[in-house]
Protein backbone atom coordinates (compact mmCIF):
# COMPACT_ATOMS: atom_id res chain seq x y z
CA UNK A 1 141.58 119.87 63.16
CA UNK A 2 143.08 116.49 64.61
CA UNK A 3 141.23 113.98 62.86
CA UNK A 4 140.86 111.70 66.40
CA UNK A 5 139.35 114.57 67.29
CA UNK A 6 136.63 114.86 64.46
CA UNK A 7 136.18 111.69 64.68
CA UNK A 8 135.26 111.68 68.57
CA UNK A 9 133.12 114.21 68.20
CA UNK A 10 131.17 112.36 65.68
CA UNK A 11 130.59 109.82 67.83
CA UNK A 12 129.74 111.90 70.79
CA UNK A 13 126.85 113.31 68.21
CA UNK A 14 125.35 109.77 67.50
CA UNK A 15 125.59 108.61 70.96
CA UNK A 16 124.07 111.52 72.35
CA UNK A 17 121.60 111.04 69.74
CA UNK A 18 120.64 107.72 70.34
CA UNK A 19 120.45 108.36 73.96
CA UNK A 20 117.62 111.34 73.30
CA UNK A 21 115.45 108.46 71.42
CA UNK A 22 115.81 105.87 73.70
CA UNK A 23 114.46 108.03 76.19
CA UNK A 24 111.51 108.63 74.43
CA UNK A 25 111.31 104.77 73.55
CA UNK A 26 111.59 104.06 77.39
CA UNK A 27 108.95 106.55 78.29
CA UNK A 28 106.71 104.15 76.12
CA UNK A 29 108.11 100.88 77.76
CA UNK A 30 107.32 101.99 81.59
CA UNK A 31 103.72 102.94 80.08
CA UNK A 32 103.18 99.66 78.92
CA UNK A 33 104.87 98.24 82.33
CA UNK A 34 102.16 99.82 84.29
CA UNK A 35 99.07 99.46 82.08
CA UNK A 36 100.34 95.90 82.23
CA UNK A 37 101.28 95.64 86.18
CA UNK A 38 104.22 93.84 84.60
CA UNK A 39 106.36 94.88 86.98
CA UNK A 40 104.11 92.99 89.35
CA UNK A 41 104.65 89.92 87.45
CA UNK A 42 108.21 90.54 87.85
CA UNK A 43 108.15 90.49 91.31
CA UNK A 44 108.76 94.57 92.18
CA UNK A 45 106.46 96.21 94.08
CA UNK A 46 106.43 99.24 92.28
CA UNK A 47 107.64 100.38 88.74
CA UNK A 48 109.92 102.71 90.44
CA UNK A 49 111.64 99.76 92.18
CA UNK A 50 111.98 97.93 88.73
CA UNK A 51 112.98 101.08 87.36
CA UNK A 52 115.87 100.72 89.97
CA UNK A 53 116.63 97.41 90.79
CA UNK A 54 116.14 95.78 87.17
CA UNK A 55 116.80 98.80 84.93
CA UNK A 56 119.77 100.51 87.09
CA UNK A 57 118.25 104.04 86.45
CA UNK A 58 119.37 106.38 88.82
CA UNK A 59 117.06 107.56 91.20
CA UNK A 60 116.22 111.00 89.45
CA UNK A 61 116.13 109.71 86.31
CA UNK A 62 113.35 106.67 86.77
CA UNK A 63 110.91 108.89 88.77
CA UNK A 64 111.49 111.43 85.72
CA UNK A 65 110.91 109.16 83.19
CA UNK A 66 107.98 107.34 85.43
CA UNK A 67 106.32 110.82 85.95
CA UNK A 68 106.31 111.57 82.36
CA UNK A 69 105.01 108.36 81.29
CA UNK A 70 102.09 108.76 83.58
CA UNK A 71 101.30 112.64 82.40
CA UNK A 72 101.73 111.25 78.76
CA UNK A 73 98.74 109.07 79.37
CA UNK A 74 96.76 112.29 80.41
CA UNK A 75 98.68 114.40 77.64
CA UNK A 76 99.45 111.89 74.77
CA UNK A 77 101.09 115.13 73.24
CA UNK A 78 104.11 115.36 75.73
CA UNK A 79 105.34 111.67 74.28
CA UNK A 80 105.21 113.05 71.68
CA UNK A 81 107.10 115.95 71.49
CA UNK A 82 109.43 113.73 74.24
CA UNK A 83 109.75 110.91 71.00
CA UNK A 84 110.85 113.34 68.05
CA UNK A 85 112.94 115.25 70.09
CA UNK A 86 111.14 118.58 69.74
CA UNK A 87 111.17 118.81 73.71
CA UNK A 88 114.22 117.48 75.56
CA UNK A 89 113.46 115.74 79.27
CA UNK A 90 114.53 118.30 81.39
CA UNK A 91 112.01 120.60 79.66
CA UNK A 92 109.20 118.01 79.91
CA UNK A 93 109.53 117.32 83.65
CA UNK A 94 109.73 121.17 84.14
CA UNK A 95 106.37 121.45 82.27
CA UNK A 96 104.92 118.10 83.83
CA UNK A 97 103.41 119.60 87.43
CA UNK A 98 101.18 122.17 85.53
CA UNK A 99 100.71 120.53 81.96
CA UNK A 100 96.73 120.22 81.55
CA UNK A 101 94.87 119.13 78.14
CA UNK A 102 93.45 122.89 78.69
CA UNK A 103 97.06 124.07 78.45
CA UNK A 104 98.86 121.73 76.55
CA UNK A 105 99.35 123.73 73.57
CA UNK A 106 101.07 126.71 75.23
CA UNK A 107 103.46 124.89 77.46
CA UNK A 108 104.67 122.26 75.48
CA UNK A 109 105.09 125.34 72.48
CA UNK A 110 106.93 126.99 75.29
CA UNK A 111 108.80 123.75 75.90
CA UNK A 112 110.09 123.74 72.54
CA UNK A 113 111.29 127.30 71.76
CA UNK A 114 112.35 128.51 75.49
CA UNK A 115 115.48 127.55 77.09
CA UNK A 116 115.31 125.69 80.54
CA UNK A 117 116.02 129.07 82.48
CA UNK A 118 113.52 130.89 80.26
CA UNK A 119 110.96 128.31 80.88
CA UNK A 120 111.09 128.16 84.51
CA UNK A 121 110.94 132.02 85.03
CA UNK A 122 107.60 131.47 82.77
CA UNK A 123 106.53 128.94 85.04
CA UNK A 124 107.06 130.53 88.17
CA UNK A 125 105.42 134.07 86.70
CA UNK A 126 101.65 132.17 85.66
CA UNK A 127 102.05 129.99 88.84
CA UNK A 128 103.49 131.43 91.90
CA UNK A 129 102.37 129.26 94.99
CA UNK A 130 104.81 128.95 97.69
CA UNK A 131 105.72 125.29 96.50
CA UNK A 132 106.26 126.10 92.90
CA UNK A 133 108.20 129.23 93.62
CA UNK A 134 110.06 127.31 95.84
CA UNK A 135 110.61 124.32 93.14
CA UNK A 136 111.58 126.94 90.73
CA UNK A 137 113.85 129.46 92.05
CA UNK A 138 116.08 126.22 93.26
CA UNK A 139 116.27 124.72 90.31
CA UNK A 140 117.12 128.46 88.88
CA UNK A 141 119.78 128.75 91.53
CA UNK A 142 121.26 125.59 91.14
CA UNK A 143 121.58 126.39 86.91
CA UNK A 144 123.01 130.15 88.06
CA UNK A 145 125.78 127.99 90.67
CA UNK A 146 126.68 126.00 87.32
CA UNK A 147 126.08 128.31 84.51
CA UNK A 148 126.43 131.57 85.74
CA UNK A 149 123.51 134.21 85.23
CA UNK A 150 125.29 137.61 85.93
CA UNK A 151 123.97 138.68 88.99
CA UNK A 152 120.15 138.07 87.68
């Protein structure tokens, strides 16, 4: 193999690394923001617009990272898993609407072992309200538009 190549890919590997961890370390940081009202101090009204405005997240990705700093406080557990990279992001804020202390330890197991597909159809069997079918079987369809699922 081309050794530019090799050595890309390397790279690719401990970027992409980095960038798992520092989304677990920036989970923490917007915790501490808001048990602190710093962003208040700052001048934002909201974390979510210092999240924007100061940080340049993306709009999906600050209220991710927001919601799963504020279920972490409820579920210490998910920052966890989030921080040694046991659960990746997407999986977390698929778990976060119905992750309770009571059921912690089954989703976030889930979390870990199931892939994103396998976790939402898991989802949507133990909790099939109109609004979390609806949630689901979009975010399903959007992963079979990109993925492909073979006429599932």
């Amino acid at each position: 193999m081309n050794s530019a190549i090799i050595s890309l890919h390397k790279r690719a590997i401990t970027v992409a690394t980095s960038y798992r961890k520092l989304e677990g370390e920036l989970i923490d940081i917007l915790q501490q923001m808001e048990d602190m009202k710093a962003h208040r101090e700052l001048g934002f009204t909201s974390l979510y617009d210092y999240a924007l405005k100061e940080l340049k997240l993306s709009d999906d990705i600050a209220a991710t990272l927001i919601r799963l700093a504020r279920k972490s406080k409820e579920i210490p557990l998910l920052k966890e898993k989030i921080q040694t990279r046991e659960i990746p992001i997407s999986h977390a804020k698929a778990i976060a609407p119905i992750l309770t202390p009571t059921n912690q330890a089954e989703w976030l197991d889930k979390a870990a072992q199931l892939s994103k597909r396998e976790l939402e159809k898991e989802i949507f069997a133990q909790f099939p309200s109109e609004d979390e079918q609806e949630r689901v079987y979009t975010t399903v369809q959007k992963h079979c538009a990109v993925a492909g699922c073979g006429g599932e």
